[in-house]
N, C-alpha and C. Protein backbone atom coordinates (compact mmCIF):
# COMPACT_ATOMS: atom_id res chain seq x y z
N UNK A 1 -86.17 34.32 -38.25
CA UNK A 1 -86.90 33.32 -38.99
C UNK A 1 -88.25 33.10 -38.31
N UNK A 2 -89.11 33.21 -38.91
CA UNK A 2 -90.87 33.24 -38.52
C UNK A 2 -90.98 31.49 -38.67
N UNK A 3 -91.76 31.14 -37.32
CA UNK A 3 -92.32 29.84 -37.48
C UNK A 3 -93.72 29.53 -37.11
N UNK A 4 -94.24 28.99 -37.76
CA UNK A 4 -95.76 28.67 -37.94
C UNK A 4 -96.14 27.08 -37.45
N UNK A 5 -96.67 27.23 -36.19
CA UNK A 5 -97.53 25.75 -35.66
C UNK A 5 -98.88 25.39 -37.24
N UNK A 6 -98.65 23.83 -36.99
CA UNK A 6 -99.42 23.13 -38.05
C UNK A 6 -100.21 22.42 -37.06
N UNK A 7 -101.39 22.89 -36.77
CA UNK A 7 -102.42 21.76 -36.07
C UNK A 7 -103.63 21.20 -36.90
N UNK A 8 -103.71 19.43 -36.35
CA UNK A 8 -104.32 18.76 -37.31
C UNK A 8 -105.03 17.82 -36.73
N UNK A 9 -106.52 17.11 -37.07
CA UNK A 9 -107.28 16.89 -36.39
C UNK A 9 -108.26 18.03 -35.74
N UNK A 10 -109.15 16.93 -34.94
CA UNK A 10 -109.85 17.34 -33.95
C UNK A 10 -109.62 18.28 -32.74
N UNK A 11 -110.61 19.40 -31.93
CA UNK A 11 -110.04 20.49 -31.23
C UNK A 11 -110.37 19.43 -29.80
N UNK A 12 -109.70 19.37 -28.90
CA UNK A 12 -110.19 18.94 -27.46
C UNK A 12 -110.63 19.89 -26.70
N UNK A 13 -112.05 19.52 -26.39
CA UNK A 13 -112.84 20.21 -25.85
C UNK A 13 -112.18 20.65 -24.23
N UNK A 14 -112.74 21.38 -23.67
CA UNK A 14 -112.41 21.53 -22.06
C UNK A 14 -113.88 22.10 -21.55
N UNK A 15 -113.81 21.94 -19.98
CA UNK A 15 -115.09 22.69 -19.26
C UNK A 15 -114.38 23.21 -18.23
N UNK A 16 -114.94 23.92 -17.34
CA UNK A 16 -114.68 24.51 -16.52
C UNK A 16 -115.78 23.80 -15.34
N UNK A 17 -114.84 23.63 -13.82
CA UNK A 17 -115.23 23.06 -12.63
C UNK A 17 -115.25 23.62 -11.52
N UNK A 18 -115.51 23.81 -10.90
CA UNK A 18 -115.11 24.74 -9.46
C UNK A 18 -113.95 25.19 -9.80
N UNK A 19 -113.84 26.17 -11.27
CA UNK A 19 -112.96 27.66 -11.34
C UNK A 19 -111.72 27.23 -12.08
N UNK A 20 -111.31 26.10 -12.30
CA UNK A 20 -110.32 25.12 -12.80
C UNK A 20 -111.10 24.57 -14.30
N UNK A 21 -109.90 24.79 -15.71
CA UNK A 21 -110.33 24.07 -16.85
C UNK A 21 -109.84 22.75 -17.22
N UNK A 22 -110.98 21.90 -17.24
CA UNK A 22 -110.56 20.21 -17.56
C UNK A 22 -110.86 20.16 -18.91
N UNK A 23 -109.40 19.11 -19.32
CA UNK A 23 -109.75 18.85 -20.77
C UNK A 23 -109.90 17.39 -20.81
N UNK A 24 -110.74 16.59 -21.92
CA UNK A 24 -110.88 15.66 -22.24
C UNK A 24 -109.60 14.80 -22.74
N UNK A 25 -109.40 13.79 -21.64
CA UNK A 25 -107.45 13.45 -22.31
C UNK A 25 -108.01 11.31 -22.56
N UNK A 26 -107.66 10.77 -23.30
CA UNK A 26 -107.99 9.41 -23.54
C UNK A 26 -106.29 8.85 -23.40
N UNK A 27 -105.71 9.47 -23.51
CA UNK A 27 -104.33 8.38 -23.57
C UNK A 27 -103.22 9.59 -24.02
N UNK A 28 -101.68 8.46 -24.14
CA UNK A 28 -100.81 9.74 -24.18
C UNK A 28 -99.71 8.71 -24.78
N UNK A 29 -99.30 9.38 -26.27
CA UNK A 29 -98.93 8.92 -27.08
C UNK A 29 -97.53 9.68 -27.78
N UNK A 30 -96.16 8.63 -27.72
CA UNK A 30 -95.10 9.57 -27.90
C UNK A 30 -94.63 8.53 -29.33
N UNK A 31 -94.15 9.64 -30.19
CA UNK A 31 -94.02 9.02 -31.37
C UNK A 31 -95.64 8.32 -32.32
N UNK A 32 -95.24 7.02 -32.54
CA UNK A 32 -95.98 6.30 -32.96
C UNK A 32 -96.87 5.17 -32.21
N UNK A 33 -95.71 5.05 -30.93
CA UNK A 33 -96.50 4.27 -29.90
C UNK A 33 -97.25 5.04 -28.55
N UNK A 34 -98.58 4.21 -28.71
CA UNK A 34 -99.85 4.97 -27.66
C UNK A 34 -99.01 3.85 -26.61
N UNK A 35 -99.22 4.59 -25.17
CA UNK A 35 -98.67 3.68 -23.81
C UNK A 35 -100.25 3.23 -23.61
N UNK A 36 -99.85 1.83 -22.75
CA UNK A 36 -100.69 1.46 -22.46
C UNK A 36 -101.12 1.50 -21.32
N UNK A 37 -102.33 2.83 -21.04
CA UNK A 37 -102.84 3.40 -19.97
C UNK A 37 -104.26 2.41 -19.85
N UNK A 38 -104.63 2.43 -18.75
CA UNK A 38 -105.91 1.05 -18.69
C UNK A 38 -107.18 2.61 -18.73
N UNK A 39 -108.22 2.62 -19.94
CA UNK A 39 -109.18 3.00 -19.66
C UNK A 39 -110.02 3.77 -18.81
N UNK A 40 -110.08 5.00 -18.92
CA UNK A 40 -110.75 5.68 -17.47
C UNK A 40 -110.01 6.70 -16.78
N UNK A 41 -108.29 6.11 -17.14
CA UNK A 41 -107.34 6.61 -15.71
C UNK A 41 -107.87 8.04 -16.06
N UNK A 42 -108.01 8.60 -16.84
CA UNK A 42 -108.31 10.70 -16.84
C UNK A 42 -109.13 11.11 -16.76
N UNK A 43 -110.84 10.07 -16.45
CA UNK A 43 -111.87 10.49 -16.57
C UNK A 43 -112.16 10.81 -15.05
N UNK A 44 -112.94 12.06 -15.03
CA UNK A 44 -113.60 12.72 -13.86
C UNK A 44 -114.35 12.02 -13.05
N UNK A 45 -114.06 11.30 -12.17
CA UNK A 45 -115.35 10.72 -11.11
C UNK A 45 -116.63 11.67 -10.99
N UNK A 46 -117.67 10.54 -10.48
CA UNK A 46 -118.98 11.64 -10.38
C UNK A 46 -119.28 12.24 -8.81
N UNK A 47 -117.90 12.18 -8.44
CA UNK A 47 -117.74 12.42 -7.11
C UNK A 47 -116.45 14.31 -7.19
N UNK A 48 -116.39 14.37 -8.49
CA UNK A 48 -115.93 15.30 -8.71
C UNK A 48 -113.90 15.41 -8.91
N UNK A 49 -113.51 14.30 -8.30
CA UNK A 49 -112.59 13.88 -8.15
C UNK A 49 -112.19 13.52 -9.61
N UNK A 50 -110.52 13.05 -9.67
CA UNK A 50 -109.99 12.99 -11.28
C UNK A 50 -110.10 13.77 -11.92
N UNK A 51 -110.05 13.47 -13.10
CA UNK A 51 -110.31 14.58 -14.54
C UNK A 51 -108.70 14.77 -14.76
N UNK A 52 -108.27 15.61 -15.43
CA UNK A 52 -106.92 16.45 -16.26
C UNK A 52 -107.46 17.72 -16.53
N UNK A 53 -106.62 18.64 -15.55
CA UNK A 53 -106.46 19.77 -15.70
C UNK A 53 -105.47 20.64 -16.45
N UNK A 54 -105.73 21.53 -17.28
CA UNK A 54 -104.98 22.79 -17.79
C UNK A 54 -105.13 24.04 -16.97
N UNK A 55 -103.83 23.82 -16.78
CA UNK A 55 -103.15 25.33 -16.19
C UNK A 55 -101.98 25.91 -16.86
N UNK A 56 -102.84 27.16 -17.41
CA UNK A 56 -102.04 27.85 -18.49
C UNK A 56 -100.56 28.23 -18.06
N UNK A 57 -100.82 28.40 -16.41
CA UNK A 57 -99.94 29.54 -15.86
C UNK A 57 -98.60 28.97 -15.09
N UNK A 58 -98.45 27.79 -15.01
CA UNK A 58 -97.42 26.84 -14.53
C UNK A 58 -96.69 26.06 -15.82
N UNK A 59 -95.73 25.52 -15.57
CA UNK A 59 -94.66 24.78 -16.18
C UNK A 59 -94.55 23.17 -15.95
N UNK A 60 -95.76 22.97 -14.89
CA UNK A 60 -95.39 21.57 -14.32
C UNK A 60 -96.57 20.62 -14.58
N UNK A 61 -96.31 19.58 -14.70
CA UNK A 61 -97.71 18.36 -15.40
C UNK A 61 -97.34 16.92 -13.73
N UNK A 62 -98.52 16.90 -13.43
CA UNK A 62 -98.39 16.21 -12.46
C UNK A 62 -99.11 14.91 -13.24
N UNK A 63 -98.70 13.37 -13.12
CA UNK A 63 -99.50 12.50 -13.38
C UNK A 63 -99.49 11.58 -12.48
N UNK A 64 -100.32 10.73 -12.76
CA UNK A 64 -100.53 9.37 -11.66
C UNK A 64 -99.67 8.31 -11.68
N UNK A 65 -99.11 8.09 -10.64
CA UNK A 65 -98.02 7.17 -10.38
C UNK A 65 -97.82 6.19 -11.78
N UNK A 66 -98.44 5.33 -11.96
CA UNK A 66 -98.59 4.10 -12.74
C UNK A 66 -98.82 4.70 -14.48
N UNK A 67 -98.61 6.29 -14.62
CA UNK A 67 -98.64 6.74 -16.08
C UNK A 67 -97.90 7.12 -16.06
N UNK A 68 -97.04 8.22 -14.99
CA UNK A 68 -95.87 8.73 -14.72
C UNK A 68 -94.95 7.23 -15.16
N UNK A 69 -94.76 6.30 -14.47
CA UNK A 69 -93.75 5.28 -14.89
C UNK A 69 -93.72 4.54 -16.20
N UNK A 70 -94.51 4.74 -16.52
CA UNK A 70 -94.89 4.10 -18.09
C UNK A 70 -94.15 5.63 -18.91
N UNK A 71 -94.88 6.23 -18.92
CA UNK A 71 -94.24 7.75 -19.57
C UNK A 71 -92.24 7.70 -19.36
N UNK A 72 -92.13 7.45 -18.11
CA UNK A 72 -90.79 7.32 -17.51
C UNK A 72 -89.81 6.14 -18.92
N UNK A 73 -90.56 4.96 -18.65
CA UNK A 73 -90.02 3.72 -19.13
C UNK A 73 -90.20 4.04 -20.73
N UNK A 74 -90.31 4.50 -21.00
CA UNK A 74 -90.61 4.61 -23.20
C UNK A 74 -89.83 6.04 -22.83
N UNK A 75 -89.58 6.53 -22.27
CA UNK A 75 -88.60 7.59 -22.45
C UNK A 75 -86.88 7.15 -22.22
N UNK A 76 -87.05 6.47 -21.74
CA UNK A 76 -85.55 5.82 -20.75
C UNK A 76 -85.22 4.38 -22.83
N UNK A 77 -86.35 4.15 -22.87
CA UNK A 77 -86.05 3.50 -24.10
C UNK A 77 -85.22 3.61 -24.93
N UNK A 78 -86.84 5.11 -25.88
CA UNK A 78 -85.82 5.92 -26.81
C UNK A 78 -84.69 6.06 -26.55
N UNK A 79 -84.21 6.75 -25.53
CA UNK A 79 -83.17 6.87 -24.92
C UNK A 79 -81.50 6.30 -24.46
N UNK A 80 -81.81 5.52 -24.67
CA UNK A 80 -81.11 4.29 -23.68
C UNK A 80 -79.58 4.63 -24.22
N UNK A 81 -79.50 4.43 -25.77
CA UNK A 81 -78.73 4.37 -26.55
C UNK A 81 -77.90 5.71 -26.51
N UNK A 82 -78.30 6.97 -25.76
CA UNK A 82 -77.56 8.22 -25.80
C UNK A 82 -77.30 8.75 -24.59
N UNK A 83 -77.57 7.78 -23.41
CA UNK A 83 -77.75 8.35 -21.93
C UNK A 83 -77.49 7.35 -21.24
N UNK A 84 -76.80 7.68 -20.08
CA UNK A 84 -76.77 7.13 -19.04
C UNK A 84 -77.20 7.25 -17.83
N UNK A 85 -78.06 5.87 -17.55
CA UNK A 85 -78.69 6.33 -16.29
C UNK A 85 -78.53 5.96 -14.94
């Protein structure tokens, strides 16, 4: 059985930094509800520091403590009702 991705919207841009591609990320949204990340947390300092990186070639997404637990807590939600934790 052949399956076909449906993408919709806008493309997110990326650049490239000392050899590494950053993409433009504003928030991170499961279902219908956006978490409430405070403003900024993904934007690149002008110190070169921050940003969100894509790496094609790994399996693993590292985030920042205080998004990691929010991400954590709306997952443990949905959840709750089919799992034990």
């Amino acid at each position: 059985m052949d399956q076909e991705a449906y993408l919709a919207g806008d493309n997110t841009p990326f650049h490239v930094h000392n050899g590494l591609e950053y993409v433009t990320m504003e928030g991170i949204s499961i279902g219908e509800k956006s978490l409430d990340i405070a403003p900024g947390t993904f934007e690149m300092k002008n110190n070169g520091t921050g940003g969100v990186i894509i790496d094609r070639g790994t399996t693993l997404t590292y985030l920042v403590d205080d998004v990691y637990e929010l991400l954590c807590k709306e997952v443990r939600s949905l959840f709750q009702d089919f799992l034990k934790w």
